[in-house]
C-alpha atoms as a PDB file:
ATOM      1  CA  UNK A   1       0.000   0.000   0.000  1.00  0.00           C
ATOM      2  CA  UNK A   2       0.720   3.499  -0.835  1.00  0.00           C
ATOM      3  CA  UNK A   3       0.344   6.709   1.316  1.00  0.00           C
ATOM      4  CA  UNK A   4      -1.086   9.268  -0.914  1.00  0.00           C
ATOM      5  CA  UNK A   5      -2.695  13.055   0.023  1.00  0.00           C
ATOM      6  CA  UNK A   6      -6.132  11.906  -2.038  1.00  0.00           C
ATOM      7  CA  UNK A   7      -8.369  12.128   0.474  1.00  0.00           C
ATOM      8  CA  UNK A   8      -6.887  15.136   2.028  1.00  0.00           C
ATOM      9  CA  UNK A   9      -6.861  17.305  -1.067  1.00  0.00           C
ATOM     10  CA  UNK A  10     -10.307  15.660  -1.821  1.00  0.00           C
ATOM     11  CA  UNK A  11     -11.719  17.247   1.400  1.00  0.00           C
ATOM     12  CA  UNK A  12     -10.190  20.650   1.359  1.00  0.00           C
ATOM     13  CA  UNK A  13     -12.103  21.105  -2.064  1.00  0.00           C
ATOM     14  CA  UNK A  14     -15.344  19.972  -0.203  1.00  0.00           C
ATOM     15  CA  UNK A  15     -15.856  16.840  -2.620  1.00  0.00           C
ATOM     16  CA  UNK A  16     -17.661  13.870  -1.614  1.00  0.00           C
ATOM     17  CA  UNK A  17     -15.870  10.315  -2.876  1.00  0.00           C
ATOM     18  CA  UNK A  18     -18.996   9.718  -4.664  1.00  0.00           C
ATOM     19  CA  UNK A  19     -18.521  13.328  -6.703  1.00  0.00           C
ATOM     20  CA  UNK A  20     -14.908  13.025  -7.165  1.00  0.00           C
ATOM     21  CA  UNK A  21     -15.931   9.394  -8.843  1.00  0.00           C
ATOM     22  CA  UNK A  22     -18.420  11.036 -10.903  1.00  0.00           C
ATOM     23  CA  UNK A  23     -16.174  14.030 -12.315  1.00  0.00           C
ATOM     24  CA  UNK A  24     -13.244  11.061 -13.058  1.00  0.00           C
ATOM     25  CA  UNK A  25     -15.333   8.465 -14.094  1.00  0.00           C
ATOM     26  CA  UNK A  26     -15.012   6.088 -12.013  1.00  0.00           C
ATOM     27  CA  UNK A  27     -16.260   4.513  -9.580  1.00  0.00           C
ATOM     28  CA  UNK A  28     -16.745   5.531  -5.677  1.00  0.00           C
ATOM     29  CA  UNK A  29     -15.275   2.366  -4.351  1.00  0.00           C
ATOM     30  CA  UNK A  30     -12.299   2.612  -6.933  1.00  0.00           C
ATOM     31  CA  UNK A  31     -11.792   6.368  -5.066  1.00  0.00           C
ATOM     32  CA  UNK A  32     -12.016   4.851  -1.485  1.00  0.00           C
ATOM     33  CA  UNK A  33      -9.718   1.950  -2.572  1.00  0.00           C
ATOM     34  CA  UNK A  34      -7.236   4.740  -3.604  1.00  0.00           C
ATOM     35  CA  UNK A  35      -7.336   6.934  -0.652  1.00  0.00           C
ATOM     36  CA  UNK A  36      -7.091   3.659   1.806  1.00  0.00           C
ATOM     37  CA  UNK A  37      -3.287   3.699   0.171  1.00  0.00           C
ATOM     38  CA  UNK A  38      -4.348   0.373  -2.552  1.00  0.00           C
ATOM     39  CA  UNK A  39      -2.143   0.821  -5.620  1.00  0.00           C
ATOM     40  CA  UNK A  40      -4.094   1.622  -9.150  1.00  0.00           C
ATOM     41  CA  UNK A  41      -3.172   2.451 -12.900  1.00  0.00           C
ATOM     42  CA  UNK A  42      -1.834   5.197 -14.427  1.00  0.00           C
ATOM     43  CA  UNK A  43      -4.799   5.966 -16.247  1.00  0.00           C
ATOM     44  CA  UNK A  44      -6.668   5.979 -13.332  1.00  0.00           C
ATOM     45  CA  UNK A  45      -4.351   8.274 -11.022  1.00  0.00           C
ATOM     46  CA  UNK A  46      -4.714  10.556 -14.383  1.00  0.00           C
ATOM     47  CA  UNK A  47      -8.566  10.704 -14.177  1.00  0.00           C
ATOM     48  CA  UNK A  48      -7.984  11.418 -10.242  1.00  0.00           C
ATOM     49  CA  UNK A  49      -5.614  14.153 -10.623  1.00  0.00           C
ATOM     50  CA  UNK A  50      -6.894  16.256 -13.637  1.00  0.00           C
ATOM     51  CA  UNK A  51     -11.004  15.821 -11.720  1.00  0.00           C
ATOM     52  CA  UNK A  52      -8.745  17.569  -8.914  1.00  0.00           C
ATOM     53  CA  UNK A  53      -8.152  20.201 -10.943  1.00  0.00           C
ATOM     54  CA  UNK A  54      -4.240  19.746 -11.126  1.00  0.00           C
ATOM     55  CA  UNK A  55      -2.281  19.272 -13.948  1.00  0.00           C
ATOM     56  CA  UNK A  56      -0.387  15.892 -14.706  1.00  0.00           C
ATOM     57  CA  UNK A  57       2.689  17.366 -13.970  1.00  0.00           C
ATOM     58  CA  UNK A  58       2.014  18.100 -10.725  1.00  0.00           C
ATOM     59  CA  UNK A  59       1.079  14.405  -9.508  1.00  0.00           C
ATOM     60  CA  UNK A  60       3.257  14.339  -7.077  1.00  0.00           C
ATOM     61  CA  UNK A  61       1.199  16.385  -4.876  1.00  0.00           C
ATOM     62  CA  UNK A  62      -1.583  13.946  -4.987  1.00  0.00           C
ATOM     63  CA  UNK A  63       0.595  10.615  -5.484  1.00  0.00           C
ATOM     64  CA  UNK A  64       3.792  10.736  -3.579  1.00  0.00           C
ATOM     65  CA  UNK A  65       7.014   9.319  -5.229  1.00  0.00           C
ATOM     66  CA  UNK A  66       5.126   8.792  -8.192  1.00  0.00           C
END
């Protein structure tokens, strides 16, 4: 497992897992599965970080040592 700052960035911009999932298309339990530290794709961190609103250059401030 992973620590990442998902669920921490995902709460300062007042998003619920379930509208996070929505705006990345995926699914809520893929989000929680994520934020427990579980590893996922690329493609998938991708979706996470540009629904966040960042930029994929900057994924290390939502995936550490990625």
């Amino acid at each position: 497992m992973r620590k990442n700052n998902l669920k921490k960035i995902r709460e300062s911009l007042l998003l619920s897992k379930s509208e996070l999932a929505r705006k990345a298309g995926l699914s809520p339990l893929t989000v929680d599965r994520i934020e427990r530290g579980y590893d996922c794709r690329m493609d998938t961190k991708r979706k996470i970080i540009h629904a966040l609103g960042y930029k994929t250059s900057e994924k290390a401030k939502v995936f550490n040592n990625d």
